[in-house]
PDB file of N, CA and C in Angstrom:
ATOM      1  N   UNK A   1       0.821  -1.186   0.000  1.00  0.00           N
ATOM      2  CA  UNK A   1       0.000   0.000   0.000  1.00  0.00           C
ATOM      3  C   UNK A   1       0.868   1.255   0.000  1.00  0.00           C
ATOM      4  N   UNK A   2       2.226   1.203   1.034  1.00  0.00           N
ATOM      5  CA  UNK A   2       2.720   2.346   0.665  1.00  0.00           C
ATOM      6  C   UNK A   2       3.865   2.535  -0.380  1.00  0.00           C
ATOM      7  N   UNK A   3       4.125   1.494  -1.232  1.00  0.00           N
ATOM      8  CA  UNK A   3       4.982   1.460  -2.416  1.00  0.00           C
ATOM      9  C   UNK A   3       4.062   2.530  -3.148  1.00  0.00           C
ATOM     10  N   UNK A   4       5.168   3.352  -3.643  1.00  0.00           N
ATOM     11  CA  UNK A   4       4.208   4.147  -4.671  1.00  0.00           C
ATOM     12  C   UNK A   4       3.851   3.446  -6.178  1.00  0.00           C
ATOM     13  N   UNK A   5       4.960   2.110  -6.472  1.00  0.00           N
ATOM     14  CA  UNK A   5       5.215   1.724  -7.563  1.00  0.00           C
ATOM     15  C   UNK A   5       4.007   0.606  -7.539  1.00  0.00           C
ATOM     16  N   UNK A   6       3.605   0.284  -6.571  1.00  0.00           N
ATOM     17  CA  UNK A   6       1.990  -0.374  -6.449  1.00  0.00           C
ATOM     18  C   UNK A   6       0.882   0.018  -7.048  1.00  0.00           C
ATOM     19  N   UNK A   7       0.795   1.188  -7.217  1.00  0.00           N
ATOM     20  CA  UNK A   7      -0.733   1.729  -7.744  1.00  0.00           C
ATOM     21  C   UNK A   7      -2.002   1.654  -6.996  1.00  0.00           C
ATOM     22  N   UNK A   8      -1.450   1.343  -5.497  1.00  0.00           N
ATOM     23  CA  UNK A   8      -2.661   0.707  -4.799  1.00  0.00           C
ATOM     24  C   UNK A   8      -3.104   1.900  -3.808  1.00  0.00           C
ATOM     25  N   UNK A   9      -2.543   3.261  -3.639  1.00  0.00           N
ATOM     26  CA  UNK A   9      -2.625   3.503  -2.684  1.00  0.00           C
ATOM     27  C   UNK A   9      -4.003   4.663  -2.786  1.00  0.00           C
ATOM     28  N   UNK A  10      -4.568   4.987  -3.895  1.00  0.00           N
ATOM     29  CA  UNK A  10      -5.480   5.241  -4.083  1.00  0.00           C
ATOM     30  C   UNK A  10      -7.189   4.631  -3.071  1.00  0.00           C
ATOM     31  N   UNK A  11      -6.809   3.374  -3.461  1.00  0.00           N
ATOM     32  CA  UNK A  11      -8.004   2.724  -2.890  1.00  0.00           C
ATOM     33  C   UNK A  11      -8.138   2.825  -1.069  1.00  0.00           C
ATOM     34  N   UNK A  12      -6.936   3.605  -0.190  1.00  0.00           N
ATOM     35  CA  UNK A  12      -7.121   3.646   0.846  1.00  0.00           C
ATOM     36  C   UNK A  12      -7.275   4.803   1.037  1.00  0.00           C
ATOM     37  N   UNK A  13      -7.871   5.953  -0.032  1.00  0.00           N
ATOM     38  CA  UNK A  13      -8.483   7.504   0.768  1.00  0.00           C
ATOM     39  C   UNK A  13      -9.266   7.098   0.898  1.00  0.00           C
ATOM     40  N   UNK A  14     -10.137   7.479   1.624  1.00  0.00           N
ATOM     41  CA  UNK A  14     -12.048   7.655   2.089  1.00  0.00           C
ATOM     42  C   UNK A  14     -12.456   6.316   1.508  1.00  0.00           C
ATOM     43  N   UNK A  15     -13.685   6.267   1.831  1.00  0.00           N
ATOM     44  CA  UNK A  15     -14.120   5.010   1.455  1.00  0.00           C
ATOM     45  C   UNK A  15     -13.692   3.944   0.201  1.00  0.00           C
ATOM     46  N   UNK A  16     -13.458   2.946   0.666  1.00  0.00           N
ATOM     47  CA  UNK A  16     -12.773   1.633  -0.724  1.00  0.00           C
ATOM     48  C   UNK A  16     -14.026   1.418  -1.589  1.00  0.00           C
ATOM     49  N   UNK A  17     -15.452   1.637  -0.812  1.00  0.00           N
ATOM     50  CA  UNK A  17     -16.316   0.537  -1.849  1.00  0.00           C
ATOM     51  C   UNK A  17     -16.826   1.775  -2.786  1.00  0.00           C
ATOM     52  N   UNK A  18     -17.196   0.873  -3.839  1.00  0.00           N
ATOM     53  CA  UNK A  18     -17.399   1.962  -5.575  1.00  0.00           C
ATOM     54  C   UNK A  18     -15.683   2.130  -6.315  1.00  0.00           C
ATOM     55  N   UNK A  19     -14.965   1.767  -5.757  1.00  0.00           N
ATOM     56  CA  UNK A  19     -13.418   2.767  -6.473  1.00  0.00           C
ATOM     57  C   UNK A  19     -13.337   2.039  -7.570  1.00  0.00           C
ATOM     58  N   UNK A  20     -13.307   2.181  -8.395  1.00  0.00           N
ATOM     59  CA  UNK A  20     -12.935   1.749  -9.782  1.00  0.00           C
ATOM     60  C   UNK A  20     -11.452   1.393  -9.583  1.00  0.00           C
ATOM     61  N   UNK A  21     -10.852   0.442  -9.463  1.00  0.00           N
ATOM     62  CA  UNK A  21      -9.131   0.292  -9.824  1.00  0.00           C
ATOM     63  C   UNK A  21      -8.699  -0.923 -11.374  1.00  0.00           C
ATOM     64  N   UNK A  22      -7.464  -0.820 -11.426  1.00  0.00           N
ATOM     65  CA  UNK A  22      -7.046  -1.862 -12.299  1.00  0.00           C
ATOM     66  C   UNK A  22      -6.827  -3.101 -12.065  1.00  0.00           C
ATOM     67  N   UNK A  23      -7.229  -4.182 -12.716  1.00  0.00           N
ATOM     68  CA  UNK A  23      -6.639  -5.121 -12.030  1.00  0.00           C
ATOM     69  C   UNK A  23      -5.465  -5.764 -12.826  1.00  0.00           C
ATOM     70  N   UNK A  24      -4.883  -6.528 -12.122  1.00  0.00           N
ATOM     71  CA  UNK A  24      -3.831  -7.069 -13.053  1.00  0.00           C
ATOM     72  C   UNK A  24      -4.497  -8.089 -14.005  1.00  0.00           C
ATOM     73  N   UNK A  25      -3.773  -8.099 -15.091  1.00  0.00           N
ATOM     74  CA  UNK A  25      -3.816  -8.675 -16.098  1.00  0.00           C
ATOM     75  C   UNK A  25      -4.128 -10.618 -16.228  1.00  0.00           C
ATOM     76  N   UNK A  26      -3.761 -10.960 -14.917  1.00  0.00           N
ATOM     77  CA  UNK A  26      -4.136 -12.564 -14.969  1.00  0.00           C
ATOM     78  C   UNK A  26      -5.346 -12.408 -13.661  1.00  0.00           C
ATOM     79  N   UNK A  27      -6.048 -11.433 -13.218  1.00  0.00           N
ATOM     80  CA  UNK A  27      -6.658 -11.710 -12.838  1.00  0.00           C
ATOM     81  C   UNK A  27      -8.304 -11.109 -13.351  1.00  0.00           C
ATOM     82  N   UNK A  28      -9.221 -11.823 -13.622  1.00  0.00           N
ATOM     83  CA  UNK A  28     -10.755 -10.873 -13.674  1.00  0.00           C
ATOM     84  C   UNK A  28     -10.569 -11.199 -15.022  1.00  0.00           C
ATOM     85  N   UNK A  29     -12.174 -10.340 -15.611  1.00  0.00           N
ATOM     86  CA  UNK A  29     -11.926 -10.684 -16.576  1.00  0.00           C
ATOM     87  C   UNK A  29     -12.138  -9.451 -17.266  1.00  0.00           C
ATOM     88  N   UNK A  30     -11.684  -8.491 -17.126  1.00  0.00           N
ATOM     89  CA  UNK A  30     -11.473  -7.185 -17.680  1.00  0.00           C
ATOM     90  C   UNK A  30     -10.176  -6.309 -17.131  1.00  0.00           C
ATOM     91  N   UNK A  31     -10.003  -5.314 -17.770  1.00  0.00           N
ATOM     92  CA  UNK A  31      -9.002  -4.379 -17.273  1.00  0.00           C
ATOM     93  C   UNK A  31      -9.305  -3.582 -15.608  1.00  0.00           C
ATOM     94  N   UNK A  32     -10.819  -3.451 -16.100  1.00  0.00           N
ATOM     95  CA  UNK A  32     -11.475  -2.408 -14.462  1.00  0.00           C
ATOM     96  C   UNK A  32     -12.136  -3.273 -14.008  1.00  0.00           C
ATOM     97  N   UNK A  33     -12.336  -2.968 -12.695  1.00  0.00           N
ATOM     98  CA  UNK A  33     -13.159  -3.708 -11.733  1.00  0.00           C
ATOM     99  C   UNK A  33     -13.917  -2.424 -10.337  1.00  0.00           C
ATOM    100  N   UNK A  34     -15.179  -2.682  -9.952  1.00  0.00           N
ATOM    101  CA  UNK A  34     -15.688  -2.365  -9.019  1.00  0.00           C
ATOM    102  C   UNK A  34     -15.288  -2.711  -7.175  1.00  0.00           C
ATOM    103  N   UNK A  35     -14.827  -1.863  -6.687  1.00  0.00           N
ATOM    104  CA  UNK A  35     -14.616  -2.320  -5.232  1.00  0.00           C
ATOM    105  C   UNK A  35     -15.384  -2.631  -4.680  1.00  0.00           C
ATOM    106  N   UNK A  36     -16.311  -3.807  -4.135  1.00  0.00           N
ATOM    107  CA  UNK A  36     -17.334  -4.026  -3.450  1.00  0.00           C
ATOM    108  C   UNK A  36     -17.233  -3.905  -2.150  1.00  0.00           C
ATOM    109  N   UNK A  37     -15.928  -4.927  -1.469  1.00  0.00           N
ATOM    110  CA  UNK A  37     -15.595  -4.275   0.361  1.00  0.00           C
ATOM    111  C   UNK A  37     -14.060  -4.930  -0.091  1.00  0.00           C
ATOM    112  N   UNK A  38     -13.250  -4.231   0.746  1.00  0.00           N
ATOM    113  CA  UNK A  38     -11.717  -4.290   1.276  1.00  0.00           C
ATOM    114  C   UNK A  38     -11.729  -4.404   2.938  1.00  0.00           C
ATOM    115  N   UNK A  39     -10.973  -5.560   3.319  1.00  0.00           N
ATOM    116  CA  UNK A  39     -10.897  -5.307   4.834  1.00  0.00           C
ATOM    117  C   UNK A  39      -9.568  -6.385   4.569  1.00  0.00           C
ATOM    118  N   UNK A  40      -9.114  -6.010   6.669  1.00  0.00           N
ATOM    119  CA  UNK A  40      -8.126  -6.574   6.527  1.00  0.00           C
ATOM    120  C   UNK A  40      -8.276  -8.492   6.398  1.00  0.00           C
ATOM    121  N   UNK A  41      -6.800  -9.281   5.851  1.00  0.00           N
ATOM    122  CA  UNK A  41      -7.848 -10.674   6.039  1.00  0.00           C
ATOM    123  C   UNK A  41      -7.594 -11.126   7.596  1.00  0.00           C
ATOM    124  N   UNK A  42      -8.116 -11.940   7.526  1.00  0.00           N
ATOM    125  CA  UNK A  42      -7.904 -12.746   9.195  1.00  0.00           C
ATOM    126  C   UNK A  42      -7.032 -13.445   9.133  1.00  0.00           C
ATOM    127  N   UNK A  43      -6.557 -13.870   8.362  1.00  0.00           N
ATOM    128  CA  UNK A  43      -5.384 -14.822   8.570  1.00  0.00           C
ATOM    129  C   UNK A  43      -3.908 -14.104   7.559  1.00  0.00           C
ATOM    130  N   UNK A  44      -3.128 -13.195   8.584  1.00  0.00           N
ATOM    131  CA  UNK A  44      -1.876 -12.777   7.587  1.00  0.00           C
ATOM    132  C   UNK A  44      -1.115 -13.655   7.249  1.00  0.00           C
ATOM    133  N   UNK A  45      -0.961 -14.742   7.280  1.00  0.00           N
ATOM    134  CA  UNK A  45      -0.235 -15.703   6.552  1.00  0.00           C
ATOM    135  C   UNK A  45      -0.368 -16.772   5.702  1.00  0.00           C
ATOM    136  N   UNK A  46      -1.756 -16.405   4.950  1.00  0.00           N
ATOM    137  CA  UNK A  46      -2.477 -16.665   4.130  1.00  0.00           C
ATOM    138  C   UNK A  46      -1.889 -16.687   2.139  1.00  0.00           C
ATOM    139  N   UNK A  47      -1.198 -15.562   2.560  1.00  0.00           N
ATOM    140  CA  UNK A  47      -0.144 -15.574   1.028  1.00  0.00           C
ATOM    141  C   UNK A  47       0.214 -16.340   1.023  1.00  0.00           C
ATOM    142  N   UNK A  48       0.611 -17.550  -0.598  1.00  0.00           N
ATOM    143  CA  UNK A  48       1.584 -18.235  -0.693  1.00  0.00           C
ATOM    144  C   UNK A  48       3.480 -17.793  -0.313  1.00  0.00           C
ATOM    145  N   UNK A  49       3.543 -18.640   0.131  1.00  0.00           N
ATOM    146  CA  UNK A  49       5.088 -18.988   0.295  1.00  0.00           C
ATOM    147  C   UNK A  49       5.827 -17.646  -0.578  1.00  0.00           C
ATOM    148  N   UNK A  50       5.779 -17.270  -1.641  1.00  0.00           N
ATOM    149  CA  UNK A  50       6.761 -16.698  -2.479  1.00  0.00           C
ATOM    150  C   UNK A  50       6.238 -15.367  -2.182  1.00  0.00           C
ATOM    151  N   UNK A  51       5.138 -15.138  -2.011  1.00  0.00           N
ATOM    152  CA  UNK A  51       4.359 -13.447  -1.723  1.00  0.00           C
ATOM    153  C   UNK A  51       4.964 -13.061  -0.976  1.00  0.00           C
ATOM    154  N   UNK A  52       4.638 -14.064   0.595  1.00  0.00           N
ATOM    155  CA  UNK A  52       4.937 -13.584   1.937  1.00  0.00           C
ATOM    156  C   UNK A  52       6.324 -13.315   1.975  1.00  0.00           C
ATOM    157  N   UNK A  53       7.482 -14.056   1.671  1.00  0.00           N
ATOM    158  CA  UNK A  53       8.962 -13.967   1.429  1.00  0.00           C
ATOM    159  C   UNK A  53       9.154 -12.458   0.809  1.00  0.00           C
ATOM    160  N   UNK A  54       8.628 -11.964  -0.427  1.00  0.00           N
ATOM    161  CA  UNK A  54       8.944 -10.601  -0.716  1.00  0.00           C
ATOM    162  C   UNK A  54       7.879  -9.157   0.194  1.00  0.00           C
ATOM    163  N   UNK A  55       6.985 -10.182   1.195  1.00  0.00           N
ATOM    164  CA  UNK A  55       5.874  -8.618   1.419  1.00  0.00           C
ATOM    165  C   UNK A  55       7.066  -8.105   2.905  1.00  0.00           C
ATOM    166  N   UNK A  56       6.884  -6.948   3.070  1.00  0.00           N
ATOM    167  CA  UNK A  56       7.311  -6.419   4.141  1.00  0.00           C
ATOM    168  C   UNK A  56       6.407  -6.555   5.394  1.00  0.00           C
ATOM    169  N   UNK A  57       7.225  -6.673   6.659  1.00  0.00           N
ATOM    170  CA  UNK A  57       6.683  -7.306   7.932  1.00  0.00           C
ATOM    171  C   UNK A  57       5.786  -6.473   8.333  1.00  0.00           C
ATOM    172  N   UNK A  58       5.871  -5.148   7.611  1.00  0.00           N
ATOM    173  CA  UNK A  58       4.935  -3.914   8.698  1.00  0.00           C
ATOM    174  C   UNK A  58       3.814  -3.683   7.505  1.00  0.00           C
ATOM    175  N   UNK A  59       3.659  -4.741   6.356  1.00  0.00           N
ATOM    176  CA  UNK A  59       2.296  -4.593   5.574  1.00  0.00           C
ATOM    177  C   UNK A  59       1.460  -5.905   6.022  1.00  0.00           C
ATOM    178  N   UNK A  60       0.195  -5.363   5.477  1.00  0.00           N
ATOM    179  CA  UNK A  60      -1.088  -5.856   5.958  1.00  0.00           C
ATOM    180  C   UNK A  60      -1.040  -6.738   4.656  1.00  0.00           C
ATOM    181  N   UNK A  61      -2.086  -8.352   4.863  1.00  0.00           N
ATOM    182  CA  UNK A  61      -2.752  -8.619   3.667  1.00  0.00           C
ATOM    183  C   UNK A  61      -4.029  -8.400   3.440  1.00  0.00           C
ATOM    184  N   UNK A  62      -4.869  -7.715   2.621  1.00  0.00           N
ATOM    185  CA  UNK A  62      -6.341  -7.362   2.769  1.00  0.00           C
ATOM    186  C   UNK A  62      -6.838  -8.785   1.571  1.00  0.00           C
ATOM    187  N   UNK A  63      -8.443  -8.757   2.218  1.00  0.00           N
ATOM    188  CA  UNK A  63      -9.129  -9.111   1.284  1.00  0.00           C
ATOM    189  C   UNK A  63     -10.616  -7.886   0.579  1.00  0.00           C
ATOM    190  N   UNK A  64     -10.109  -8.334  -0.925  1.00  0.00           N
ATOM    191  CA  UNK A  64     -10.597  -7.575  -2.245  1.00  0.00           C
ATOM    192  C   UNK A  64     -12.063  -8.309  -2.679  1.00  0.00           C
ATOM    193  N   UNK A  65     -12.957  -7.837  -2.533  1.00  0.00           N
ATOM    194  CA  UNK A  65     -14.139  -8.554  -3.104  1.00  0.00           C
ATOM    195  C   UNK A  65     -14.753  -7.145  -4.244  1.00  0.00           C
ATOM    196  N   UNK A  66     -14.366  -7.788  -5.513  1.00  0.00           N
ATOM    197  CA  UNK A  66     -14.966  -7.063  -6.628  1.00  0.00           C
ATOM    198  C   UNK A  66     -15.847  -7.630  -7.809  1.00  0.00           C
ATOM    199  N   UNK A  67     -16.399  -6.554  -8.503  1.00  0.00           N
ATOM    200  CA  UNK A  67     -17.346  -7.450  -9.351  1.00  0.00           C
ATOM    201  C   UNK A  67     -17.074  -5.947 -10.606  1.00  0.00           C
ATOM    202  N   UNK A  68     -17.707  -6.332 -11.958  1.00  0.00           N
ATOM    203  CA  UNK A  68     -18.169  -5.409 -12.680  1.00  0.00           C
ATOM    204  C   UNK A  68     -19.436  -4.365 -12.868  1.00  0.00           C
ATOM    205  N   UNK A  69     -19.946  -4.272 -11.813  1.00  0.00           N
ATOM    206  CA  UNK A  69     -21.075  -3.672 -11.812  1.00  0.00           C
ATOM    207  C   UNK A  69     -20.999  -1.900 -12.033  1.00  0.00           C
ATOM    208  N   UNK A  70     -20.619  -1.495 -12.734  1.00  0.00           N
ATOM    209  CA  UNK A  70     -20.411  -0.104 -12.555  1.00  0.00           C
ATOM    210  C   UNK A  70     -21.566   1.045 -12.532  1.00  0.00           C
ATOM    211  N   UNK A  71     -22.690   0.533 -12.886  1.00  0.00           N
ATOM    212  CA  UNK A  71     -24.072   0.983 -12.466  1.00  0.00           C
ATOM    213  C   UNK A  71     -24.070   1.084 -11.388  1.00  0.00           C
ATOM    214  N   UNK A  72     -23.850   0.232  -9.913  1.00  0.00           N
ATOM    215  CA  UNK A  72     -23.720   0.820  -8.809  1.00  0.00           C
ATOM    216  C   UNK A  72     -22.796   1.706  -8.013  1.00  0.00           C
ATOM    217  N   UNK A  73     -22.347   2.547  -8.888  1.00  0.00           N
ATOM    218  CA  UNK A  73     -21.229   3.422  -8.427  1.00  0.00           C
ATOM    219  C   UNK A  73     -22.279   4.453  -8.160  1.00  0.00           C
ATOM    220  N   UNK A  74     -22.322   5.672  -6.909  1.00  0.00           N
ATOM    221  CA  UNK A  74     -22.919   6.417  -6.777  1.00  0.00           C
ATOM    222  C   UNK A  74     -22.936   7.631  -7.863  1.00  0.00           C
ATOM    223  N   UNK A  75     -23.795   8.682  -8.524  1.00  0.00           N
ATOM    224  CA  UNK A  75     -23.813   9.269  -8.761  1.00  0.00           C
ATOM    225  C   UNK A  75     -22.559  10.527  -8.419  1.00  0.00           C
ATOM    226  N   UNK A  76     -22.757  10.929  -7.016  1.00  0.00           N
ATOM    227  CA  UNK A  76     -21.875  11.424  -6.574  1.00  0.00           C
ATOM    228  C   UNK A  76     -20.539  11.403  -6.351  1.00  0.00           C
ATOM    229  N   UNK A  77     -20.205  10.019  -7.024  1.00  0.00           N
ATOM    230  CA  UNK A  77     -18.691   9.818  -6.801  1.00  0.00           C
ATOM    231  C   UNK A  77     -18.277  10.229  -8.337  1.00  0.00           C
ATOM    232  N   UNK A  78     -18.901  10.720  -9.372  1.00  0.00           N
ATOM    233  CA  UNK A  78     -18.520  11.674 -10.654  1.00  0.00           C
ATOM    234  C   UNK A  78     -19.050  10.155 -11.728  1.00  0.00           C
ATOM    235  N   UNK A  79     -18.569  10.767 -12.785  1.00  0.00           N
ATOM    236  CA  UNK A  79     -18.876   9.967 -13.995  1.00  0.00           C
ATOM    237  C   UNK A  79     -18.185   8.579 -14.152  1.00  0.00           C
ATOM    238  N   UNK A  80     -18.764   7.698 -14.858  1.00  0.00           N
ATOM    239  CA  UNK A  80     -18.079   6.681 -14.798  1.00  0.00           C
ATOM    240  C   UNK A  80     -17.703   6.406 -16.328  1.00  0.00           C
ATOM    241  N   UNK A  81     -16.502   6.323 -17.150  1.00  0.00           N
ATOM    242  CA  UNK A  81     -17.102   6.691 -18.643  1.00  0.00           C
ATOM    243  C   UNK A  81     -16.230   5.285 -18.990  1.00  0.00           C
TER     244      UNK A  81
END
């Protein structure tokens, strides 16, 4: 989250759910995706073996639940184009 070279750190101003982010490329099945909820997971040692080896001790692992729905993005959070 605080690598800037992550791209992630967006999704932790103000509220996560609605944020439109990218996802990577082997995952989903589009480029964008809808934030539905982000929290932390319950179990930090849940990454495979090779994740956990490169994540740093003072980061969190969250869990990401997204979908394509971009109709439910609020009005108020601006255009969705």
């Amino acid at each position: 989250m605080d690598d800037e070279d992550s791209g992630c750190g967006h999704v932790f101003i103000g509220q996560t759910e609605h944020t439109i982010v990218r996802m990577p490329k082997s995952c989903g099945l589009g480029p964008y995706a809808r934030v539905v909820s982000l929290s932390e997971h319950p179990n930090q040692n849940s990454l495979p073996q090779e994740h956990q080896a490169r994540k740093r001790s003072t980061e969190k692992v969250y869990s990401l639940s997204f979908d394509y729905n971009f109709l439910a993005v609020p009005a108020e959070n601006g255009p969705v184009l």
